[in-house]
Protein backbone atom coordinates (compact mmCIF):
# COMPACT_ATOMS: atom_id res chain seq x y z
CA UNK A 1 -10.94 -33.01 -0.50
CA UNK A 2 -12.15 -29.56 0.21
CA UNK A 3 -9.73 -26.85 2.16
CA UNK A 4 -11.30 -26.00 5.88
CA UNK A 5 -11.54 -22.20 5.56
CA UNK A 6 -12.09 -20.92 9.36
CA UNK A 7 -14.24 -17.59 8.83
CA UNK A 8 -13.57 -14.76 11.64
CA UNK A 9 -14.66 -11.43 11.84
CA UNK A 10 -12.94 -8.44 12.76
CA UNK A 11 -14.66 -5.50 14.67
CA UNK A 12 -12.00 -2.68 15.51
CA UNK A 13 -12.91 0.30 17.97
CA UNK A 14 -16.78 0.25 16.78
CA UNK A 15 -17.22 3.71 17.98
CA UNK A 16 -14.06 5.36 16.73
CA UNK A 17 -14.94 3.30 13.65
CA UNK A 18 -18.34 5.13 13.56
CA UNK A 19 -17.21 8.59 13.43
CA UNK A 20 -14.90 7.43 10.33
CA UNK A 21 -17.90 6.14 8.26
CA UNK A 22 -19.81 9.29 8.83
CA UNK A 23 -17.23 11.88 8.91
CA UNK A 24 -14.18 12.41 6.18
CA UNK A 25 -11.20 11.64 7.03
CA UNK A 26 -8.47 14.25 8.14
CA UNK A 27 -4.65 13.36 7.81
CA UNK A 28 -2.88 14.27 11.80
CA UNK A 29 0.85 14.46 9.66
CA UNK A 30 -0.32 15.92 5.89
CA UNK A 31 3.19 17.35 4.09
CA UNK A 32 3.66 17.38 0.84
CA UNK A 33 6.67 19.27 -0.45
CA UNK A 34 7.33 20.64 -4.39
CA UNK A 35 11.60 20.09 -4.16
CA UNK A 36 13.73 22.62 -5.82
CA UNK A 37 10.48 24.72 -6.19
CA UNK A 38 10.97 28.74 -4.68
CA UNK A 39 7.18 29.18 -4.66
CA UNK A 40 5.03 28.93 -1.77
CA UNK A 41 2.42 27.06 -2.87
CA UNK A 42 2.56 24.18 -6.39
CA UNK A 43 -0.76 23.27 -6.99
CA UNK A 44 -0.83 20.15 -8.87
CA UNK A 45 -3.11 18.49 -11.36
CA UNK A 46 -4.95 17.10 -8.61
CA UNK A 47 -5.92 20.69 -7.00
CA UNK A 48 -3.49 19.85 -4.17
CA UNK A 49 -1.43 22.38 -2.71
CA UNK A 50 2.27 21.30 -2.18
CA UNK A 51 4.94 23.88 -0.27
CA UNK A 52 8.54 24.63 -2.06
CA UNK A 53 11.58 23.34 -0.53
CA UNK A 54 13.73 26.53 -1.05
CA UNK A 55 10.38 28.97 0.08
CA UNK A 56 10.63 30.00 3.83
CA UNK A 57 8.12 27.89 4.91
CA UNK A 58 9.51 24.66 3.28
CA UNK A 59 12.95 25.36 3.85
CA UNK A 60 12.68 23.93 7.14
CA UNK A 61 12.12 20.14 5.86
CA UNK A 62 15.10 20.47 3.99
CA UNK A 63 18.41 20.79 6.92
CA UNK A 64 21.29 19.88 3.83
CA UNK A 65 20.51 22.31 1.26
CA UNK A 66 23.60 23.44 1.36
CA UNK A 67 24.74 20.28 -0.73
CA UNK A 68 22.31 20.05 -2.55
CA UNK A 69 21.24 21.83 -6.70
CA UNK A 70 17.77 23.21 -7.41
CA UNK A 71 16.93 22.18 -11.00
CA UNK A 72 14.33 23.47 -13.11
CA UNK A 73 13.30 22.06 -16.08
CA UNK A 74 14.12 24.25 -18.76
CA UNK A 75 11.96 22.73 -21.93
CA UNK A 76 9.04 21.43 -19.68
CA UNK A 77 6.48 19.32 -21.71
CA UNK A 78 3.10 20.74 -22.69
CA UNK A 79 0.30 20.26 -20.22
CA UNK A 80 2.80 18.49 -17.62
CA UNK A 81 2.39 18.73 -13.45
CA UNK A 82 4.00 21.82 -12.54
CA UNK A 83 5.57 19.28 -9.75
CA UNK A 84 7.92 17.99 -12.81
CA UNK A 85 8.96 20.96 -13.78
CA UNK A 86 11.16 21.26 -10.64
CA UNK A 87 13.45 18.75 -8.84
CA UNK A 88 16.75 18.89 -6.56
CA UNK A 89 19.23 16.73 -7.03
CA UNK A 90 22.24 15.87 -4.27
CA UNK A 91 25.78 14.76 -4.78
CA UNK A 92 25.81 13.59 -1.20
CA UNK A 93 23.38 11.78 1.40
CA UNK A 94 21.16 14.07 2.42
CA UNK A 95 17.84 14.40 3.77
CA UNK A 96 14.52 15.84 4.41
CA UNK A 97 13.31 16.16 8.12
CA UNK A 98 9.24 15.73 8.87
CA UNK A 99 7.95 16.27 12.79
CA UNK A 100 5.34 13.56 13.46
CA UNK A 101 2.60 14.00 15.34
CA UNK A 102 0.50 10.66 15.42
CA UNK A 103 3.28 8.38 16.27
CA UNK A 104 2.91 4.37 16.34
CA UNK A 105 0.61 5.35 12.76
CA UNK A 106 1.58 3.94 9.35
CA UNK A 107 2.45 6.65 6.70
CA UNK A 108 2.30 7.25 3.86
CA UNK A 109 5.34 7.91 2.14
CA UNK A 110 5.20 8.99 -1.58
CA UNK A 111 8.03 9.87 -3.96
CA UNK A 112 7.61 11.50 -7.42
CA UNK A 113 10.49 11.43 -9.89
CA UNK A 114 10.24 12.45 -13.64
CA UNK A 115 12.86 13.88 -16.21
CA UNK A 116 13.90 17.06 -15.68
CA UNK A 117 15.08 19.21 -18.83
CA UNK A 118 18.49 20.74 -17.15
CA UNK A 119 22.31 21.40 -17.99
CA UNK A 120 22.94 21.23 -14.28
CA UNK A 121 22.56 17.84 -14.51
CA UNK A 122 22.97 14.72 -16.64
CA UNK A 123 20.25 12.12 -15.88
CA UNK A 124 22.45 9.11 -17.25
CA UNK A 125 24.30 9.80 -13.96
CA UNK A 126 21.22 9.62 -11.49
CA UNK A 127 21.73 6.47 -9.84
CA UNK A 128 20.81 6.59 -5.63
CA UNK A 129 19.33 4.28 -2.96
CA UNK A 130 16.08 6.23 -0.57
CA UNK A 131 15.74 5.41 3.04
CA UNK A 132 12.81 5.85 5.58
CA UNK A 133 14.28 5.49 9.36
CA UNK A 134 15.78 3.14 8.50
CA UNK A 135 14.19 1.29 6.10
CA UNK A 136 15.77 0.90 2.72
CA UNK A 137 12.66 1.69 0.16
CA UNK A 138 15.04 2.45 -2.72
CA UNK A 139 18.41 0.98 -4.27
CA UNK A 140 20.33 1.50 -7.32
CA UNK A 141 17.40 3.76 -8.74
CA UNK A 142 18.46 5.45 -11.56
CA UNK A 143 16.75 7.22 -14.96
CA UNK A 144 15.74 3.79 -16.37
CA UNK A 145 12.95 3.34 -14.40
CA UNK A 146 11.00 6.37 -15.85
CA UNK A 147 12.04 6.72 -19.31
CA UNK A 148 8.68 6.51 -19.98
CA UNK A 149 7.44 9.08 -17.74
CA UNK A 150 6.00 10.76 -14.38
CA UNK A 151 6.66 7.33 -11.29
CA UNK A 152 5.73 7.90 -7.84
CA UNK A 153 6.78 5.11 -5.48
CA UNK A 154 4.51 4.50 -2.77
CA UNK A 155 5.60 3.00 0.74
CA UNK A 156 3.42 2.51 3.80
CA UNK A 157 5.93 2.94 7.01
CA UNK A 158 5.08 2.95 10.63
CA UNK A 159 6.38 5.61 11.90
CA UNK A 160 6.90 5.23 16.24
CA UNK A 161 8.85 8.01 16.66
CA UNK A 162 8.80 12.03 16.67
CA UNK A 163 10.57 12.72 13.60
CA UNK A 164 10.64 10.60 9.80
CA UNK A 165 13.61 11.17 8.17
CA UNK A 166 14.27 10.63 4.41
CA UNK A 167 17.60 10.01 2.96
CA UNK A 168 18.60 10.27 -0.44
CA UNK A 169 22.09 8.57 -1.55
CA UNK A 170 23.57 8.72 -4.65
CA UNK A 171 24.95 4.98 -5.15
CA UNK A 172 28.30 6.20 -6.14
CA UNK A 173 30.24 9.39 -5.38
CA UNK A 174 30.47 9.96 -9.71
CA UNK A 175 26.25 9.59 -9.53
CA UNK A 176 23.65 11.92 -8.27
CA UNK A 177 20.46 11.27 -6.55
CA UNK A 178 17.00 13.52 -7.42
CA UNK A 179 13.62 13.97 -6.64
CA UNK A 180 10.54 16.03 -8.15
CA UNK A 181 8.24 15.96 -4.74
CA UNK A 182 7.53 14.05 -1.57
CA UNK A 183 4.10 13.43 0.31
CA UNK A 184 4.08 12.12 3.94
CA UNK A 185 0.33 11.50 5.01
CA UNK A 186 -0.19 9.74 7.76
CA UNK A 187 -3.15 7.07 7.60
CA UNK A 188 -6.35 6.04 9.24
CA UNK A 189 -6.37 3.48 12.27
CA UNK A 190 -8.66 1.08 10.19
CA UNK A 191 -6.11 0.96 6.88
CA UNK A 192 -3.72 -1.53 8.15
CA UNK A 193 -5.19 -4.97 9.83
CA UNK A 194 -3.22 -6.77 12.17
CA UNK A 195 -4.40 -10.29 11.13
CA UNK A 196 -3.94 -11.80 7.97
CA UNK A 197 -4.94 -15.01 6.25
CA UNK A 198 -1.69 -17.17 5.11
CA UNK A 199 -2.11 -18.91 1.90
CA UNK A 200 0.03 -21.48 -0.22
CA UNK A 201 -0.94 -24.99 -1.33
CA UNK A 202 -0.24 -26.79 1.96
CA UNK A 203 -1.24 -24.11 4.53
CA UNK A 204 -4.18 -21.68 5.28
CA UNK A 205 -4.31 -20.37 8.12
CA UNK A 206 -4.81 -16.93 9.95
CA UNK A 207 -1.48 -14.71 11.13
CA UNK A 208 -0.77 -11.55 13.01
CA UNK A 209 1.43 -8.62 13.55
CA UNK A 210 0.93 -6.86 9.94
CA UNK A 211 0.88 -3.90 12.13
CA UNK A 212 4.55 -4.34 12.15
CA UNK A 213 5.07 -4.61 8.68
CA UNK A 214 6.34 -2.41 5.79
CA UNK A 215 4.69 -1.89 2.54
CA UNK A 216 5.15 -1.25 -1.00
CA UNK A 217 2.16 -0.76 -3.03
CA UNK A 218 2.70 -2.60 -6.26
CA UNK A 219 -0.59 -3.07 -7.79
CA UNK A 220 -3.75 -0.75 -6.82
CA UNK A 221 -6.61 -1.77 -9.30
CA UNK A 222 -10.20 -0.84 -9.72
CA UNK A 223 -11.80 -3.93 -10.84
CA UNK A 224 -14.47 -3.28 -13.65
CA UNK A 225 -14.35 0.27 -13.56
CA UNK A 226 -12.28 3.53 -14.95
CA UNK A 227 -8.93 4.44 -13.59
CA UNK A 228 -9.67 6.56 -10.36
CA UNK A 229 -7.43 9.47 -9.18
CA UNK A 230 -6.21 11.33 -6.17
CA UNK A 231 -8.64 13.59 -6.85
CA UNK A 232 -11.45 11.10 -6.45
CA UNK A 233 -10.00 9.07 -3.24
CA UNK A 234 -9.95 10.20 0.08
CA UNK A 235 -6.17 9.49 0.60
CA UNK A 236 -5.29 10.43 -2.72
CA UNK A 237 -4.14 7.37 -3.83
CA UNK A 238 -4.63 6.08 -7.33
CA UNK A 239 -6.56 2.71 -9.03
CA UNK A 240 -6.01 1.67 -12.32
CA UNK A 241 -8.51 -0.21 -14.18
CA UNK A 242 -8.11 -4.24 -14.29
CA UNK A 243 -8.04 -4.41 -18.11
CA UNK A 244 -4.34 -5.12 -18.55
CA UNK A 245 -4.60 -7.63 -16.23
CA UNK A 246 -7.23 -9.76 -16.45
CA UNK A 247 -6.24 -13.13 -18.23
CA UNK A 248 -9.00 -13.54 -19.96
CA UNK A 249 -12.86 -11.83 -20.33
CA UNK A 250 -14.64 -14.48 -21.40
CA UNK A 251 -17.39 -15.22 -19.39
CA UNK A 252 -17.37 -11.84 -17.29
CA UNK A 253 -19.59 -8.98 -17.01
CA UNK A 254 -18.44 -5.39 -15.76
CA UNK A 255 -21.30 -3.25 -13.90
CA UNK A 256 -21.41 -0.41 -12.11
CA UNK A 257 -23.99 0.65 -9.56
CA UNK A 258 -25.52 4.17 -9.34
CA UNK A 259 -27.00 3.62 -5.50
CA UNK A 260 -25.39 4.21 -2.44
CA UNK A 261 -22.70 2.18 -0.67
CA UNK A 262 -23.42 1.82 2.57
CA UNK A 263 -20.54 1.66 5.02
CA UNK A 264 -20.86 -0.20 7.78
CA UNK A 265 -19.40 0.64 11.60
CA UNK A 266 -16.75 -1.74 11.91
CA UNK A 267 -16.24 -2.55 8.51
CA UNK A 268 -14.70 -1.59 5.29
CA UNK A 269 -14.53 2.44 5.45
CA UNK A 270 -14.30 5.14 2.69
CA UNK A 271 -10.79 5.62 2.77
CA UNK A 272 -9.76 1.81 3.09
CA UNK A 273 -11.68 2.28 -0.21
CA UNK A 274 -13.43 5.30 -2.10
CA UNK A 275 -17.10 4.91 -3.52
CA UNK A 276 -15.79 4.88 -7.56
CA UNK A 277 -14.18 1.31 -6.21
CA UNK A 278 -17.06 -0.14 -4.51
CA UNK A 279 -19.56 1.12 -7.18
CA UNK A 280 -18.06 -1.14 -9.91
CA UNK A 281 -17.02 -4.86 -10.52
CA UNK A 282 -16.74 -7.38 -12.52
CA UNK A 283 -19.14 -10.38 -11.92
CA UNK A 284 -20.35 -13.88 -13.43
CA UNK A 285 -23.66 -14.78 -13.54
CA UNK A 286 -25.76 -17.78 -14.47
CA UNK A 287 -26.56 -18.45 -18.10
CA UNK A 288 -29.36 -21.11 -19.34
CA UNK A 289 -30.82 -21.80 -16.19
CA UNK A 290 -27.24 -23.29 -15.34
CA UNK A 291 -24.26 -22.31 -13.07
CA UNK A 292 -21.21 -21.13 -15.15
CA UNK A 293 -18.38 -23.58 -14.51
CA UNK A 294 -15.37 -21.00 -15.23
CA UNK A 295 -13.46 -18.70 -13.38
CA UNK A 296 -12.10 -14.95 -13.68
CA UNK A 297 -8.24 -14.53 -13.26
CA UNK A 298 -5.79 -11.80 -12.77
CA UNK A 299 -1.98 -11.73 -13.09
CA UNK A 300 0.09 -10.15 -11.52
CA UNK A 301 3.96 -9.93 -12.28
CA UNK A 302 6.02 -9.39 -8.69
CA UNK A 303 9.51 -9.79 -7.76
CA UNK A 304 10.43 -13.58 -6.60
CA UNK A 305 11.98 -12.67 -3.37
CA UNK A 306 9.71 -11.11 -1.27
CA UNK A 307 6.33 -11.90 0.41
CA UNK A 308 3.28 -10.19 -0.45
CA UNK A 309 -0.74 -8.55 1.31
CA UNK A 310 -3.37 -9.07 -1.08
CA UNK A 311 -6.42 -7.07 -0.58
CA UNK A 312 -9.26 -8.29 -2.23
CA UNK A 313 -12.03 -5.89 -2.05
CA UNK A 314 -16.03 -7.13 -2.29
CA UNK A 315 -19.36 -5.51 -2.16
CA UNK A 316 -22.65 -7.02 -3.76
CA UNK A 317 -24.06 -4.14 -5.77
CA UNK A 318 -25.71 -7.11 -8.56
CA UNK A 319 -27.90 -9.60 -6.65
CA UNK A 320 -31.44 -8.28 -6.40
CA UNK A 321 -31.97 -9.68 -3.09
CA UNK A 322 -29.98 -11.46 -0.25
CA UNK A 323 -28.50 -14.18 0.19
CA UNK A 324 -28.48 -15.24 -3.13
CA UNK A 325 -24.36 -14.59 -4.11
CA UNK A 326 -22.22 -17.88 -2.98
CA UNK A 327 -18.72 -18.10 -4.51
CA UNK A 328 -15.35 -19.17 -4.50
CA UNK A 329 -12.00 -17.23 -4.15
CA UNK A 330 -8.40 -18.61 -5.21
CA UNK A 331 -5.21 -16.74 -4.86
CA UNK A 332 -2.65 -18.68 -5.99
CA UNK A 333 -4.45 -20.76 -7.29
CA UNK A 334 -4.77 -22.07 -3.85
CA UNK A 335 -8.47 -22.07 -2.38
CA UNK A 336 -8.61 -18.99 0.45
CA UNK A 337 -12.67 -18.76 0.57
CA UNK A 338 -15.00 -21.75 0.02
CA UNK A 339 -18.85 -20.63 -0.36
CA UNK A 340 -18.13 -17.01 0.47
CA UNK A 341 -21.34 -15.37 1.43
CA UNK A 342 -21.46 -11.55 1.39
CA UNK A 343 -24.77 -11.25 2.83
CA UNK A 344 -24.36 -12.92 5.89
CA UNK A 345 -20.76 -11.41 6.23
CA UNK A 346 -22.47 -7.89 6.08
CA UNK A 347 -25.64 -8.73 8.38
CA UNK A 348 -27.55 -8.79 5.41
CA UNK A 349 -27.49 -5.38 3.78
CA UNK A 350 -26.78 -5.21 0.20
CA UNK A 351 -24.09 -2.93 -1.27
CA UNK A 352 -21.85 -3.33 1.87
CA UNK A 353 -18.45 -3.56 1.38
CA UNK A 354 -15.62 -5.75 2.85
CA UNK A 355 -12.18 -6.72 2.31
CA UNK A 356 -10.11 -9.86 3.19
CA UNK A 357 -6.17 -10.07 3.00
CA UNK A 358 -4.11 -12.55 2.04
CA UNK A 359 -0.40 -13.25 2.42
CA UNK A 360 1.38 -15.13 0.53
CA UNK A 361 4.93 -16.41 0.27
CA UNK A 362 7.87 -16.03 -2.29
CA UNK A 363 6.92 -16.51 -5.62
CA UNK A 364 8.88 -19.29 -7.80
CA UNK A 365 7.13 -18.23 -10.75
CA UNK A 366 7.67 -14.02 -10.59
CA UNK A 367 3.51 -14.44 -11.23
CA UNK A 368 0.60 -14.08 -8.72
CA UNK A 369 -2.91 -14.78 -9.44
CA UNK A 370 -5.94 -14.05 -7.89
CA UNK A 371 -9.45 -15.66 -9.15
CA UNK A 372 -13.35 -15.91 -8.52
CA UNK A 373 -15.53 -18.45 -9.24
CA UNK A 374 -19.08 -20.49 -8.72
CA UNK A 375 -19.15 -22.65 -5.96
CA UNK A 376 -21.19 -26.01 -4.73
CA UNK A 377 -23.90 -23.23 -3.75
CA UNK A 378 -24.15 -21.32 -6.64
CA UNK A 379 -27.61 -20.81 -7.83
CA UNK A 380 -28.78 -20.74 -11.51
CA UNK A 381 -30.40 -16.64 -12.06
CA UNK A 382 -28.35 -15.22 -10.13
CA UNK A 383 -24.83 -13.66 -9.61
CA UNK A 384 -22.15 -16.41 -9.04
CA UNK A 385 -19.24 -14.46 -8.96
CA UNK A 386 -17.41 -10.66 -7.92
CA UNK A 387 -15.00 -8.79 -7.47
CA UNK A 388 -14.86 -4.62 -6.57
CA UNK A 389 -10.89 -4.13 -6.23
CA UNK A 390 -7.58 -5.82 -5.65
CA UNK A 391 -4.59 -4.25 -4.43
CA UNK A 392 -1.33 -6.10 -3.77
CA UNK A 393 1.48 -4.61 -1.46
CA UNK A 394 4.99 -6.19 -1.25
CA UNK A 395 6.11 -6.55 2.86
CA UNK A 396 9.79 -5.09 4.11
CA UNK A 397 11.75 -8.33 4.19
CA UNK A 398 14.06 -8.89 7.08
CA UNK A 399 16.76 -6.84 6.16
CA UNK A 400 14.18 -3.69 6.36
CA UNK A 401 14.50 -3.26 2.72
CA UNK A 402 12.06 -3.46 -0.26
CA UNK A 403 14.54 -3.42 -2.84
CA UNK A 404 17.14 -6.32 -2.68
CA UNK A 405 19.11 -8.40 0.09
CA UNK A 406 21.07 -5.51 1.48
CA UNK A 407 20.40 -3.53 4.63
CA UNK A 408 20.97 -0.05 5.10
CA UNK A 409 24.87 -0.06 6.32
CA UNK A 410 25.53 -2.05 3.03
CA UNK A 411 24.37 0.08 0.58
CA UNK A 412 25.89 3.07 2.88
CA UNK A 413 29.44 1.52 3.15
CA UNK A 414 30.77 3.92 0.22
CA UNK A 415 29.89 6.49 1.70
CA UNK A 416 31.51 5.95 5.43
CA UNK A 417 33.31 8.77 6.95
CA UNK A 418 32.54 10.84 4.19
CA UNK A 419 29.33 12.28 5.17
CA UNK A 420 29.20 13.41 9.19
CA UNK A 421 25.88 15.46 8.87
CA UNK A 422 24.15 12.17 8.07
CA UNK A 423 26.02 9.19 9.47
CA UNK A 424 26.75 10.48 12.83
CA UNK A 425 22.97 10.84 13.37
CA UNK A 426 22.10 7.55 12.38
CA UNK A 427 25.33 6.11 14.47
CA UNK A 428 24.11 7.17 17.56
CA UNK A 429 20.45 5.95 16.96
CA UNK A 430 21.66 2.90 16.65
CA UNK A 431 24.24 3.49 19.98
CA UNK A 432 21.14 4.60 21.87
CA UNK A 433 19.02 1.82 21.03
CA UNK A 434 22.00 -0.82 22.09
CA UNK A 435 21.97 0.70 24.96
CA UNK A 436 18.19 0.95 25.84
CA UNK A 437 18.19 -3.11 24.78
CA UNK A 438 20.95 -3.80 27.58
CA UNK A 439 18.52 -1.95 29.79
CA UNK A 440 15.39 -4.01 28.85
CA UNK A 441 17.36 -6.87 28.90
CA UNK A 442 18.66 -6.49 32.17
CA UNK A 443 14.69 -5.86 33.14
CA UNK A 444 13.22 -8.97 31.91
CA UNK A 445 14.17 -11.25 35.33
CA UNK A 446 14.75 -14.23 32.97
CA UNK A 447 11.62 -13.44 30.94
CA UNK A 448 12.75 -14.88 27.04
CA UNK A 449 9.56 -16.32 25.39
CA UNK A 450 8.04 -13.07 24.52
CA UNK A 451 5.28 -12.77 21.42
CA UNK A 452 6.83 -12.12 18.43
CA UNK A 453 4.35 -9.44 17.57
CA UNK A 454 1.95 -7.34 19.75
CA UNK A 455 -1.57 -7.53 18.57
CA UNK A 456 -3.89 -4.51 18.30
CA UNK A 457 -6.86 -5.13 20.64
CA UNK A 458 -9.37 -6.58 19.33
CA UNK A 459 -13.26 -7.20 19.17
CA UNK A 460 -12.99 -10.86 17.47
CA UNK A 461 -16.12 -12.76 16.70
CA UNK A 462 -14.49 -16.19 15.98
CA UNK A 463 -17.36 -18.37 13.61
CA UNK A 464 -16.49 -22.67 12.55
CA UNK A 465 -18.89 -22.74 9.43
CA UNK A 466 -17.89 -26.46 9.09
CA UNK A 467 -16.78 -26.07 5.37
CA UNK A 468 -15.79 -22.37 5.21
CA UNK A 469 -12.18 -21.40 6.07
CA UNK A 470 -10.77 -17.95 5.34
CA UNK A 471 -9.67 -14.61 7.23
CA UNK A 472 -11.58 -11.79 6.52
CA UNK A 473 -12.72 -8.16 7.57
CA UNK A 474 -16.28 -6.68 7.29
């Protein structure tokens, strides 16, 4: 029996939407620091400019530098990033302090780590948790997880109030805690979508209040094409190419298309993802005068205990007309789109690209999979199949964290009354905001059946194609 896949189409502030597509996109909060760095200005491999922590101008972000040790690395590796060659390192919770300007906006938030040649410091002792206001994006991190290089952890916060702070705790008092550089960007309006679609094998259906959410990017891939880099993406984020994790080939084309993508008001825009993206996929198409009956798959390896946003990104750049690419998508395994139909999603302009998110729950298996395939209305000589890009994020769980079952206080316990400048701060946060929740409480006249999430207004263009089910965005 065939899933019911209800198809729904979000339009989002068409006009602000409109100056996106035809204007680049310009960061309100853009800080990226170079830590334990004296100069003024690191300019990385990417041609971006990052300030010092211990120059005037990027001492401010840094309050604790008091407790903290500048290291430099003193046999840096040929050819490295000059933001490796530096790092600080703190025997004590301390932070960095960023003013925010577009509050209620998700962030980014990346960290760079890599080995650091220094005597000051013995890297079999780094072991630390990282937290975000109070989110815990970090715990027990320690040298392991980049023996075999450069890692930069990526986390997508929203931040609602004037200031981010970022804490870095060693995990013991014998360990230390590091870090080579920091970027805090904050994103477009259009990059996180409120509504989801929920899949597993006995439910499909759409959700809200992602806006809410926390995430980790895990997987960021480029589906057919090269590996593209920060210098190539408006937000200076970084896709890999899907070769290590496609299951298997057979039957698959890559292409890439030399034409224009054309972005569409209201839809998919250049920075939820960049032209090198869009401009390749992989595809399956008809063979014999005969619809393929196969489908592509990718794995994924994730942690078990957490739930995770797929983004699946799409745009037709192979059929030679409209209206002539029908196909299937699975994540899961389970069926999320039945007869998917890029051409009338796009009102019929070719090369138009659009994304649709998933969520799905804890994996039993530590393995997600997403796939494409023919459908019932496939058509022999043509395309049958594709796929542009997949990213995969994992969500905060309830805790706030995105590293174990332990909130922030646990992980901090070892460190109670031992380190005023940062525990007194976050004490009376949390004071002030039992106190404004006595107030509200004491406002809401008997008022307890509240939404669980506030939705972002929306435009929504709600469409029963009978036999088509899924969640999507243009």
């Amino acid at each position: 029996m065939k899933n019911f896949i209800f198809l729904f189409f979000s339009f989002l502030s068409l006009i602000s939407f409109t100056a996106i597509v035809s204007s680049s996109f310009t960061p309100v909060d853009y800080y990226l620091i170079s830590c334990g760095s004296h100069e003024p200005v690191v300019v990385d491999i990417d041609h971006r400019r990052f300030t010092g922590d211990s120059s005037e101008s990027g001492s401010r972000f840094l309050p604790s530098s008091a407790r903290s040790i500048q290291l430099v690395d003193e046999n840096p590796a040929p050819y490295s990033s000059p933001l490796y060659q530096t790092a600080r390192a703190f025997k004590r919770p301390s932070r960095y302090v960023f003013e925010i300007m577009d509050k209620g906006t998700h962030h980014f938030v990346r960290l760079h780590f890599s080995y650091v040649n220094s005597s000051y410091l013995n890297f079999s002792a780094v072991k630390f948790h990282v937290i975000a206001n109070g989110l815990l994006l970090l715990r027990d991190f320690s040298a392991e997880n980049f023996q075999k290089g450069s890692i930069i952890k990526e986390f997508i916060v929203n931040v609602g109030v004037e200031k981010l702070e970022i804490i870095f705790a060693p995990s013991e008092r014998s360990k230390f805690a590091f870090v080579n550089a920091i970027e805090v960007i904050s994103t477009p309006k259009d990059l996180i979508a409120d509504l989801a679609q929920y899949i597993d094998s006995g439910r499909n259906e759409r959700i809200d209040g992602m806006l809410k959410k926390g995430f980790e990017t895990v997987f960021r891939v480029n589906v057919g094409g090269p590996k593209v880099t920060p210098f190539n993406d408006s937000l200076w984020r970084t896709w890999v190419s899907d070769d290590e994790y496609l299951k298997s080939s057979d039957g698959s084309t890559k292409i890439h298309f030399g034409g224009r993508i054309n972005y569409q008001p209201g839809g998919a825009s250049r920075e939820v993802g960049p032209d090198n993206v869009y401009s390749s996929a992989r595809v399956i198409k008809s063979l014999n005068n005969s619809v393929p009956q196969l489908n592509i798959t990718w794995t994924f390896p994730v942690i078990e205990q957490y739930n995770y946003l797929i983004r699946m990104h799409f745009c037709d750049i192979a059929s030679v007309s409209l209206s002539l690419l029908y196909f299937n998508v699975y994540v899961n395994g389970n069926l999320a789109y039945e007869n998917l139909d890029l051409s009338m999603i796009t009102n019929a302009l070719l090369a138009s690209p659009f994304y649709a998110d998933f969520v799905v729950g804890k994996s039993k298996s530590g393995i997600l999979t997403v796939s494409i395939g023919p459908s019932d209305a496939s058509l022999p000589h043509a395309v049958d199949a594709i796929l542009n890009g997949v990213e995969i994020f994992k969500i905060s769980n309830g805790l706030g964290s995105f590293d174990g079952e332990e909130c922030v206080e646990s992980v901090m316990k070892s460190w109670k009354g031992g380190n005023v400048g940062v525990l007194l701060p976050l004490l009376a946060a949390v004071f002030l905001l039992l106190t404004a929740s006595v107030v509200v409480q004491k406002k809401r006249s008997g008022i307890r059946d509240a939404a669980g999430f506030s939705r972002l207004p929306l435009d929504v263009s709600e469409v029963n194609f009978g036999s088509q089910l899924s969640s999507s965005k243009l």
